[in-house]
C-alpha atoms as a PDB file:
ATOM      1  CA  UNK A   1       3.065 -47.806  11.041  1.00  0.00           C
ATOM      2  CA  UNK A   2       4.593 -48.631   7.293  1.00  0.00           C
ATOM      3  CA  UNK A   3       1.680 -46.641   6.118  1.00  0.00           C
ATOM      4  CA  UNK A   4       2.252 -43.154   8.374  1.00  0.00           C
ATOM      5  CA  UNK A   5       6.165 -43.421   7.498  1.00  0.00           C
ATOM      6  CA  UNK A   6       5.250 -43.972   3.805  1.00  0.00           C
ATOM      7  CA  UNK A   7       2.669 -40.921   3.863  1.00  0.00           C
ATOM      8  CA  UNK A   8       4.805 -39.097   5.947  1.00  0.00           C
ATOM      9  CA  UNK A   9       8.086 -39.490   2.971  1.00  0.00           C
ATOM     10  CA  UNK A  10       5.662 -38.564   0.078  1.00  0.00           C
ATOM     11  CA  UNK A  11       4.589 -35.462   2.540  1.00  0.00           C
ATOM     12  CA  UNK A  12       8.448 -34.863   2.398  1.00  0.00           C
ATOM     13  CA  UNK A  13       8.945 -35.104  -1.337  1.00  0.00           C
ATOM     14  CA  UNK A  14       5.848 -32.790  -2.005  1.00  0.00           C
ATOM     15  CA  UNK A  15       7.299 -30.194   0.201  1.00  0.00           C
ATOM     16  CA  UNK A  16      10.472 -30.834  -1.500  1.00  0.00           C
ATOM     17  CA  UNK A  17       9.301 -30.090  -5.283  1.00  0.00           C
ATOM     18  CA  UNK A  18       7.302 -27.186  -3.961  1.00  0.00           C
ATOM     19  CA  UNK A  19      10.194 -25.265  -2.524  1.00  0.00           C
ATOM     20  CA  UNK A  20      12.351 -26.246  -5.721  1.00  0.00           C
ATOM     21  CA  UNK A  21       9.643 -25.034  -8.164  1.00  0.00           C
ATOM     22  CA  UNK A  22       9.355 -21.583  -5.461  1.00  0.00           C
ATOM     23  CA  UNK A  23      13.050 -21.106  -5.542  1.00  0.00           C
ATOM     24  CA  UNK A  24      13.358 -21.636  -9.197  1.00  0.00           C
ATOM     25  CA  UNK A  25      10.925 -19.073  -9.865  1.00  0.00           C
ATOM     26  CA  UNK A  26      12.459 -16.975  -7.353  1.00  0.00           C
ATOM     27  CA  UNK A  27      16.000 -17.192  -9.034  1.00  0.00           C
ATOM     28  CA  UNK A  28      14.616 -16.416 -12.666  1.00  0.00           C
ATOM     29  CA  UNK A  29      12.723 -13.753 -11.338  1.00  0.00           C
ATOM     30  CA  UNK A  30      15.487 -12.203 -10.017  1.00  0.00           C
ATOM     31  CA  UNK A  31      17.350 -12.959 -13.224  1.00  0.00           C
ATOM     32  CA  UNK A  32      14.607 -11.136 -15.407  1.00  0.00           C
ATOM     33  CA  UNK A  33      14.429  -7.931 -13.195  1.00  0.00           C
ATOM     34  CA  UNK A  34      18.284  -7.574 -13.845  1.00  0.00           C
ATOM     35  CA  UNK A  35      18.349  -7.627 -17.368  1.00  0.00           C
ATOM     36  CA  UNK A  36      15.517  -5.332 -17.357  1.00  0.00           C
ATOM     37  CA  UNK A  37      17.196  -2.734 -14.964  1.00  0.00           C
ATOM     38  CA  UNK A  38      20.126  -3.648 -17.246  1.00  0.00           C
ATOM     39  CA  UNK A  39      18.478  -2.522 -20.575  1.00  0.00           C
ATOM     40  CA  UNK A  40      16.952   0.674 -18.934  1.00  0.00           C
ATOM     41  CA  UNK A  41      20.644   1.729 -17.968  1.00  0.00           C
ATOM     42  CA  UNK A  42      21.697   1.032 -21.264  1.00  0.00           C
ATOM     43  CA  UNK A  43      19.136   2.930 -22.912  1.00  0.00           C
ATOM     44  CA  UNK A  44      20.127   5.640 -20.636  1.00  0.00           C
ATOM     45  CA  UNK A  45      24.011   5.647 -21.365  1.00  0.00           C
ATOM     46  CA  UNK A  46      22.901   5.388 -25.359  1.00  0.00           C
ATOM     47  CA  UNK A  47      20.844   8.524 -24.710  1.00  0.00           C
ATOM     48  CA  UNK A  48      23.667  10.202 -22.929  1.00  0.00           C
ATOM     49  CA  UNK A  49      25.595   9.106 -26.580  1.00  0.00           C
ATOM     50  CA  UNK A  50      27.871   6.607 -25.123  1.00  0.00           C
ATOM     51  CA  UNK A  51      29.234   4.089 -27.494  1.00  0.00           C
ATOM     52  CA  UNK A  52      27.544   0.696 -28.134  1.00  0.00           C
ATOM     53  CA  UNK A  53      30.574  -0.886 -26.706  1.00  0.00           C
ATOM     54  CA  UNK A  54      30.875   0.581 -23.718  1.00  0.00           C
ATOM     55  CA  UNK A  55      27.371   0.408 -22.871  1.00  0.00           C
ATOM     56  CA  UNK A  56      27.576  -3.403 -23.578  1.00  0.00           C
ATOM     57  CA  UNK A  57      30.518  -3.788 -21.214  1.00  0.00           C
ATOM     58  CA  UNK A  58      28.721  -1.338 -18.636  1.00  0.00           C
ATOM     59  CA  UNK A  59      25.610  -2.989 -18.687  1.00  0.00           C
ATOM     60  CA  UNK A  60      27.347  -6.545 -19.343  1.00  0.00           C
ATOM     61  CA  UNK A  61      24.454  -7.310 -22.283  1.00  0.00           C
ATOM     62  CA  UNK A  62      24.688  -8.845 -25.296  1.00  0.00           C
ATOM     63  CA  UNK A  63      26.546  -6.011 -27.762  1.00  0.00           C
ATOM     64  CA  UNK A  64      23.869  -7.021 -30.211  1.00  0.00           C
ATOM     65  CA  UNK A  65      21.185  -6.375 -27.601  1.00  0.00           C
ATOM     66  CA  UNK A  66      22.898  -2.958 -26.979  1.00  0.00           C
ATOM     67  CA  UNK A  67      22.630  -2.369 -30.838  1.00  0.00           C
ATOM     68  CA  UNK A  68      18.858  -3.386 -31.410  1.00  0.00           C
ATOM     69  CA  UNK A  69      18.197  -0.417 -28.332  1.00  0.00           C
ATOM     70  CA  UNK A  70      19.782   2.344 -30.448  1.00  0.00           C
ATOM     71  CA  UNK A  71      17.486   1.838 -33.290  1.00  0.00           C
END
């Protein structure tokens, strides 16, 4: 019986980690496609001739990110 419950807890933990590791990668995927969608508007409000500033507060990137994009 020690055995099952013992197998049974590591089962458990396995599933555990798993999920973590899934949700994790979830989260940072969702994370990336933001900033991506984020640096497309940005490019877009830079093309329109917005200012650097207010495309970094738009956008909420980096104002040095903003900068590198109109180059």
């Amino acid at each position: 019986m020690k055995q099952v419950e013992e197998r049974y807890e590591a089962s458990k933990m396995a599933y555990r980690d798993i999920k973590n590791s899934i949700d994790t990668a979830k989260q940072e995927g969702r994370i990336e496609g933001r900033t991506e969608a984020n640096i497309e508007t940005a490019k877009r409000l830079l093309a329109m001739g917005l200012p650097t500033e207010q495309v970094a507060k738009a956008t909420q990137l980096p104002l040095d990110m903003v900068q590198n994009l109109s180059y």
